[in-house]
PDB file of N, CA and C in Angstrom:
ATOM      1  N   UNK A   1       0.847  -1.176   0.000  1.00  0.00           N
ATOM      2  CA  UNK A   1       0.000   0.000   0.000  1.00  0.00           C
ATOM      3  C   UNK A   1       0.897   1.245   0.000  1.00  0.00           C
ATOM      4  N   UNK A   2       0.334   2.078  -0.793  1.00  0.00           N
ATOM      5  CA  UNK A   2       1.463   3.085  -1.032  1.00  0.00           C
ATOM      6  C   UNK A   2       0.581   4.373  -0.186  1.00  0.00           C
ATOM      7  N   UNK A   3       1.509   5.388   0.160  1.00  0.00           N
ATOM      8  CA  UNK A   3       0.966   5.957   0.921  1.00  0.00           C
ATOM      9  C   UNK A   3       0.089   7.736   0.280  1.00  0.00           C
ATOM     10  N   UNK A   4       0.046   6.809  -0.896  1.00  0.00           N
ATOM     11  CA  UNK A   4      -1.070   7.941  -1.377  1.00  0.00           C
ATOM     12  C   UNK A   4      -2.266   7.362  -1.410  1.00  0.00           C
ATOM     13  N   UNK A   5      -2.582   6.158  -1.270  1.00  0.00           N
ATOM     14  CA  UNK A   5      -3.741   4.657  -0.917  1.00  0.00           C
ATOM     15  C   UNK A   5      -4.116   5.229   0.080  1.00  0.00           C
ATOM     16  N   UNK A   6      -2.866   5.139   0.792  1.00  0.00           N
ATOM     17  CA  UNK A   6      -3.596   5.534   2.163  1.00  0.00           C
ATOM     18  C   UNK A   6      -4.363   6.815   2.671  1.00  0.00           C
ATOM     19  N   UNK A   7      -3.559   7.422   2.160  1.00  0.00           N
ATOM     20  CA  UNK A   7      -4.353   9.320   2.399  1.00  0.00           C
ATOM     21  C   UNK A   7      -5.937   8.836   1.646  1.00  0.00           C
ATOM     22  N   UNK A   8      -5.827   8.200   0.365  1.00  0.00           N
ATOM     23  CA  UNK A   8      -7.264   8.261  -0.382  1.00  0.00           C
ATOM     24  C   UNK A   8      -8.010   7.643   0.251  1.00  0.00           C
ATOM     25  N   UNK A   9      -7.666   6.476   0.993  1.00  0.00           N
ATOM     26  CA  UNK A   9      -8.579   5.605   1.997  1.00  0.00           C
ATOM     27  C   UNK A   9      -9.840   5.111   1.346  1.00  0.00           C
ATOM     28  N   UNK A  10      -9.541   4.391  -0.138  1.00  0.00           N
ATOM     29  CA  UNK A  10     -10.222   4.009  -1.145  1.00  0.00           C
ATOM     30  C   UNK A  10     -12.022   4.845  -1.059  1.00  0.00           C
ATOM     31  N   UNK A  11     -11.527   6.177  -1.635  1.00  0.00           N
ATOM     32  CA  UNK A  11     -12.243   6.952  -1.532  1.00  0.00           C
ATOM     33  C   UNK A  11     -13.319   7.263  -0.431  1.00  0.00           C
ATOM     34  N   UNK A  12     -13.056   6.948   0.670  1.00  0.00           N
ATOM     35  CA  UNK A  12     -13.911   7.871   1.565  1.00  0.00           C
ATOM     36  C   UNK A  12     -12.561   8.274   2.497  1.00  0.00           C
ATOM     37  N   UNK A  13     -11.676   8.931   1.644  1.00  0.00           N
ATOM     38  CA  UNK A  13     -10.728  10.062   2.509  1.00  0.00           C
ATOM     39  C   UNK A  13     -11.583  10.932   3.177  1.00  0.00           C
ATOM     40  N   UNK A  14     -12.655  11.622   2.712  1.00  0.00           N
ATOM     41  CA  UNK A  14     -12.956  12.747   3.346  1.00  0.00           C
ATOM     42  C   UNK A  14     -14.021  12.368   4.227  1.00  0.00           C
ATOM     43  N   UNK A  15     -14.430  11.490   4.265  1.00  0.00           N
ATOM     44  CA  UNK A  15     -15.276  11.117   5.613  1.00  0.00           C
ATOM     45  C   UNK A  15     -14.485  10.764   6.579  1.00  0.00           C
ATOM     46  N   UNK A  16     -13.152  10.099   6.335  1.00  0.00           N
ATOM     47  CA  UNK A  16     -12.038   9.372   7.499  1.00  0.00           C
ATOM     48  C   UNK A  16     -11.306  10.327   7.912  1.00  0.00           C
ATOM     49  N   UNK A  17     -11.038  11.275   7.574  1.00  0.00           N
ATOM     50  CA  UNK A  17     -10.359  12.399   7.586  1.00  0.00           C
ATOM     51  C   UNK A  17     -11.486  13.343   8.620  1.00  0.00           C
ATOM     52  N   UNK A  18     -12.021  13.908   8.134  1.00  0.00           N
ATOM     53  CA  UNK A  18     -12.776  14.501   8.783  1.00  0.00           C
ATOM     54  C   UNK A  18     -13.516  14.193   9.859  1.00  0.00           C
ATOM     55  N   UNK A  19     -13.693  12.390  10.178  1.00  0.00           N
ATOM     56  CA  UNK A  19     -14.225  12.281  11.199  1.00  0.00           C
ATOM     57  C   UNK A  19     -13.231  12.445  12.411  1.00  0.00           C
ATOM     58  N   UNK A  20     -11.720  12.012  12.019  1.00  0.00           N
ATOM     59  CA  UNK A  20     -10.158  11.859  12.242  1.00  0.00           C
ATOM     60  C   UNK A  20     -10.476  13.389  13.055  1.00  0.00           C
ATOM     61  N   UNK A  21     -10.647  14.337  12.400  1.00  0.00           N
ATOM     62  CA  UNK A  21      -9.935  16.016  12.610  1.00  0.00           C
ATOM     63  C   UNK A  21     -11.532  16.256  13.667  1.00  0.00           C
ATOM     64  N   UNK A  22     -12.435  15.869  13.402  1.00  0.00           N
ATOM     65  CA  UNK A  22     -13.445  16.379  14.677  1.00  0.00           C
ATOM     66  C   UNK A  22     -13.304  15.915  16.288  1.00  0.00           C
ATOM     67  N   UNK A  23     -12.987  14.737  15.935  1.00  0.00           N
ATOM     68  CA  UNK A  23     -12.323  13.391  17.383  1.00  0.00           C
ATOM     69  C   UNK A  23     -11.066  14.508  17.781  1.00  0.00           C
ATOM     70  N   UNK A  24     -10.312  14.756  17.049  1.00  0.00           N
ATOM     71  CA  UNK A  24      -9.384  15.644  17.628  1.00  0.00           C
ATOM     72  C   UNK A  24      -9.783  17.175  17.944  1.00  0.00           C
ATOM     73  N   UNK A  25     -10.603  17.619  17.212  1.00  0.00           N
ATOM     74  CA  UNK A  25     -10.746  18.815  18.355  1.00  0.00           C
ATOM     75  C   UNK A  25     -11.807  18.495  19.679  1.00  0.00           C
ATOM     76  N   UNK A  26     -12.607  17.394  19.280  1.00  0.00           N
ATOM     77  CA  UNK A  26     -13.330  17.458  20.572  1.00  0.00           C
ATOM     78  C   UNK A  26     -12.908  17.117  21.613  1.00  0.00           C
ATOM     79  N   UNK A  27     -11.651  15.685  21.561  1.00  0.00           N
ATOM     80  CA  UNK A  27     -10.603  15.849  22.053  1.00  0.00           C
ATOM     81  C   UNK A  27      -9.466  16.812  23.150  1.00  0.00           C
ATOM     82  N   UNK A  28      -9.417  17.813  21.967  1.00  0.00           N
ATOM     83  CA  UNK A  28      -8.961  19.191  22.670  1.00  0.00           C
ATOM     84  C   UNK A  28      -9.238  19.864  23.422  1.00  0.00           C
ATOM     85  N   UNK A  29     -10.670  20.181  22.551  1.00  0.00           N
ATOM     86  CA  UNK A  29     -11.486  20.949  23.737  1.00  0.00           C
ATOM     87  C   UNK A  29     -12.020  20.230  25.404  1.00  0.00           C
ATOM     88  N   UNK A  30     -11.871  19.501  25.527  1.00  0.00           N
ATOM     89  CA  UNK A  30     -12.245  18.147  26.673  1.00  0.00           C
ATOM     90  C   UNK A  30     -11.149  18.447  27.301  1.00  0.00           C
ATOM     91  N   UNK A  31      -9.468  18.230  26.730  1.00  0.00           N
ATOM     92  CA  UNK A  31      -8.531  19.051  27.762  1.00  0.00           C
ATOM     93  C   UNK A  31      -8.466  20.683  28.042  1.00  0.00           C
ATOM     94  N   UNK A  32      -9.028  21.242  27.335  1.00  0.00           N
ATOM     95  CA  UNK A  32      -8.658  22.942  27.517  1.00  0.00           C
ATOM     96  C   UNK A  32      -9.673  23.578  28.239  1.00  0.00           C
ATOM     97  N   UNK A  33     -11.188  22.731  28.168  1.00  0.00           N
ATOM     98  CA  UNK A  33     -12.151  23.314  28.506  1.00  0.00           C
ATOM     99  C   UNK A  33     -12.395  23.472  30.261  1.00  0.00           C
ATOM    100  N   UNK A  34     -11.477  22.629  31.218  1.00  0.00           N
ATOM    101  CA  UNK A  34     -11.166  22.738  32.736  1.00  0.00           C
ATOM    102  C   UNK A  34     -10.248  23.664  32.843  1.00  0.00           C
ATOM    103  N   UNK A  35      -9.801  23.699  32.240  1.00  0.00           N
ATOM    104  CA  UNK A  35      -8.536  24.939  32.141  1.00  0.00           C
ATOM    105  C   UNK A  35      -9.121  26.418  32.641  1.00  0.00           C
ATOM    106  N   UNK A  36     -10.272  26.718  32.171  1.00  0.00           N
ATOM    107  CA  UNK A  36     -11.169  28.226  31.565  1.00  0.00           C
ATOM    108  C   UNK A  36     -11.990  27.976  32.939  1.00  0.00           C
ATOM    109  N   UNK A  37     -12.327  26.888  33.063  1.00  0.00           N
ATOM    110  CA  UNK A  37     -13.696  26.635  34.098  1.00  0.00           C
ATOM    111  C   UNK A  37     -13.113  26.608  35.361  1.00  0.00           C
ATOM    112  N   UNK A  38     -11.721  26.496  35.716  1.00  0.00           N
ATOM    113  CA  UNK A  38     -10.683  26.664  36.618  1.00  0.00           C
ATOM    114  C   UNK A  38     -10.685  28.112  36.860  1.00  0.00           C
ATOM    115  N   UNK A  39     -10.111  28.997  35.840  1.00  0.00           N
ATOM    116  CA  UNK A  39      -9.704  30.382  36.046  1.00  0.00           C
ATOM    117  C   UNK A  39     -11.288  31.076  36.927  1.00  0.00           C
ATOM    118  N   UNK A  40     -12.726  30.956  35.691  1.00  0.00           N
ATOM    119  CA  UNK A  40     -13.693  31.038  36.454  1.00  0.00           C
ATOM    120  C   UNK A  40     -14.102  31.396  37.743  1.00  0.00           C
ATOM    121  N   UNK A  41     -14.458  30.084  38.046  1.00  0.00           N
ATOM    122  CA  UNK A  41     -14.023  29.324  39.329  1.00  0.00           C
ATOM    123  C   UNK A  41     -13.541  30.122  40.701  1.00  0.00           C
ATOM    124  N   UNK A  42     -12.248  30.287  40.094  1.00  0.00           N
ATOM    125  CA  UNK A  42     -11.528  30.768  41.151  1.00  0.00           C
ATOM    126  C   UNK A  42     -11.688  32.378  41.297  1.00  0.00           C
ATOM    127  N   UNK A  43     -11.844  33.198  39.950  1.00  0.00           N
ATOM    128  CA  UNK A  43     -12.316  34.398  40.418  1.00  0.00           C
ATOM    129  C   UNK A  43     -13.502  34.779  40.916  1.00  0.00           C
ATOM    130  N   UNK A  44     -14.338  33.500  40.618  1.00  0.00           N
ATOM    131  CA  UNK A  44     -15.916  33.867  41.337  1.00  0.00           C
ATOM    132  C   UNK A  44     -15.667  33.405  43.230  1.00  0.00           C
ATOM    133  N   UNK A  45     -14.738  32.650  43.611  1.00  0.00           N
ATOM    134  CA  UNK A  45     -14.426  32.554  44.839  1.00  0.00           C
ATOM    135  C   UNK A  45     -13.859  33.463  45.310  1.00  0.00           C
ATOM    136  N   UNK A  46     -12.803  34.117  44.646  1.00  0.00           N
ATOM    137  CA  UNK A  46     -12.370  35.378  45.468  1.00  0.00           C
ATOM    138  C   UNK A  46     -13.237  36.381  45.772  1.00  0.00           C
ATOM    139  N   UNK A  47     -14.376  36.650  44.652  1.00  0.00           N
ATOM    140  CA  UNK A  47     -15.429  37.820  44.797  1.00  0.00           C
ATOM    141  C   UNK A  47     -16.009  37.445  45.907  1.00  0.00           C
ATOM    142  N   UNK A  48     -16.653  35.974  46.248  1.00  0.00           N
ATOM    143  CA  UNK A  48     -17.274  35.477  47.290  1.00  0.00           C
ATOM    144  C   UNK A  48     -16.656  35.692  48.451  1.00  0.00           C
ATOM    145  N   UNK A  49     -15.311  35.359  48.635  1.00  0.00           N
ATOM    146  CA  UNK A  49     -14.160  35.812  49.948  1.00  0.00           C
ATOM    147  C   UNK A  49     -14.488  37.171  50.276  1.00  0.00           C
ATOM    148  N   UNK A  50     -14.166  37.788  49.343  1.00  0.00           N
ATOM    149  CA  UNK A  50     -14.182  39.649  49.218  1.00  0.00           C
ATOM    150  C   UNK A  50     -15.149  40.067  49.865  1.00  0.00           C
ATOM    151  N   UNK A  51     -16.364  39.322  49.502  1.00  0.00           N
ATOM    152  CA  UNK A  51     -17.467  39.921  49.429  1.00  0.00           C
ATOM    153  C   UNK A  51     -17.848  39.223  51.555  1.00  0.00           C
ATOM    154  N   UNK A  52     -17.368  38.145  51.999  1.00  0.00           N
ATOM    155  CA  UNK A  52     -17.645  37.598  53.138  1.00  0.00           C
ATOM    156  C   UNK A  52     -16.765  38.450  54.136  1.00  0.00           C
ATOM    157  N   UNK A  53     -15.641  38.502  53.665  1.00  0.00           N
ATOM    158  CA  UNK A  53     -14.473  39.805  54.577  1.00  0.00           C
ATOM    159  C   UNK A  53     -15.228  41.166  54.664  1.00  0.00           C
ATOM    160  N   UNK A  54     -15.851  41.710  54.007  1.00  0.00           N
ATOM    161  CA  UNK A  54     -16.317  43.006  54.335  1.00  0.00           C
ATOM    162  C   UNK A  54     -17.538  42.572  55.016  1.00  0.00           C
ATOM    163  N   UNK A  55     -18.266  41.645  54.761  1.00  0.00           N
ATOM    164  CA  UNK A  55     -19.537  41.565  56.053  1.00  0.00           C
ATOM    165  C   UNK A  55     -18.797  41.563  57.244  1.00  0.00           C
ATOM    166  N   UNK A  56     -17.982  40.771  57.402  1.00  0.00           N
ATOM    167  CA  UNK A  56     -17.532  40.464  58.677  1.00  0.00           C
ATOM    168  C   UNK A  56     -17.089  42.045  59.247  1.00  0.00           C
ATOM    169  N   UNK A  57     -16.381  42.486  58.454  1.00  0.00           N
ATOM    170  CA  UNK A  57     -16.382  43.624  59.212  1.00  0.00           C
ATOM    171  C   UNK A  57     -17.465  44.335  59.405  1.00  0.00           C
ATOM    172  N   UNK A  58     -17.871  44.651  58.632  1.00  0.00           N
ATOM    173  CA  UNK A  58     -19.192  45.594  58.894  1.00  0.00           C
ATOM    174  C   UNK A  58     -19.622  45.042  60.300  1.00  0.00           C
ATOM    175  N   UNK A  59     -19.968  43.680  60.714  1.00  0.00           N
ATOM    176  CA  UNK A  59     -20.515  42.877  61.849  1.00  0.00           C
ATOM    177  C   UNK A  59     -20.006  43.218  62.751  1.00  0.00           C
ATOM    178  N   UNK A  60     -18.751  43.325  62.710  1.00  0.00           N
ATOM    179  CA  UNK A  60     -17.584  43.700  64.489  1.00  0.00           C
ATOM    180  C   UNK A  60     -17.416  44.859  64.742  1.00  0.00           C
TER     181      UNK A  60
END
């Protein structure tokens, strides 16, 4: 098999291919997407901190 066979993938290259390149970004996105939901996350906790430190004072 020569490896232009192979790229053609006896003509359904572009279905194998393309199913190939979607698996990989969904893939991707599955690692990158905790990444964002991390940063999030953590700035909505600090607002929450922020926001619990000034009650407290106000309270004492």
């Amino acid at each position: 098999m020569s490896p232009s066979e192979f790229f053609h993938m006896g003509g359904y290259a572009v279905y194998v291919w393309s199913s190939y390149g979607l698996a990989l970004v969904v893939l991707g996105w599955i690692l990158i997407s905790p990444v964002f939901t991390k940063k999030s996350i953590i700035k909505e906790l600090k607002i929450k901190y922020r926001q619990q430190e000034r009650q407290r004072q106000e309270d004492t």
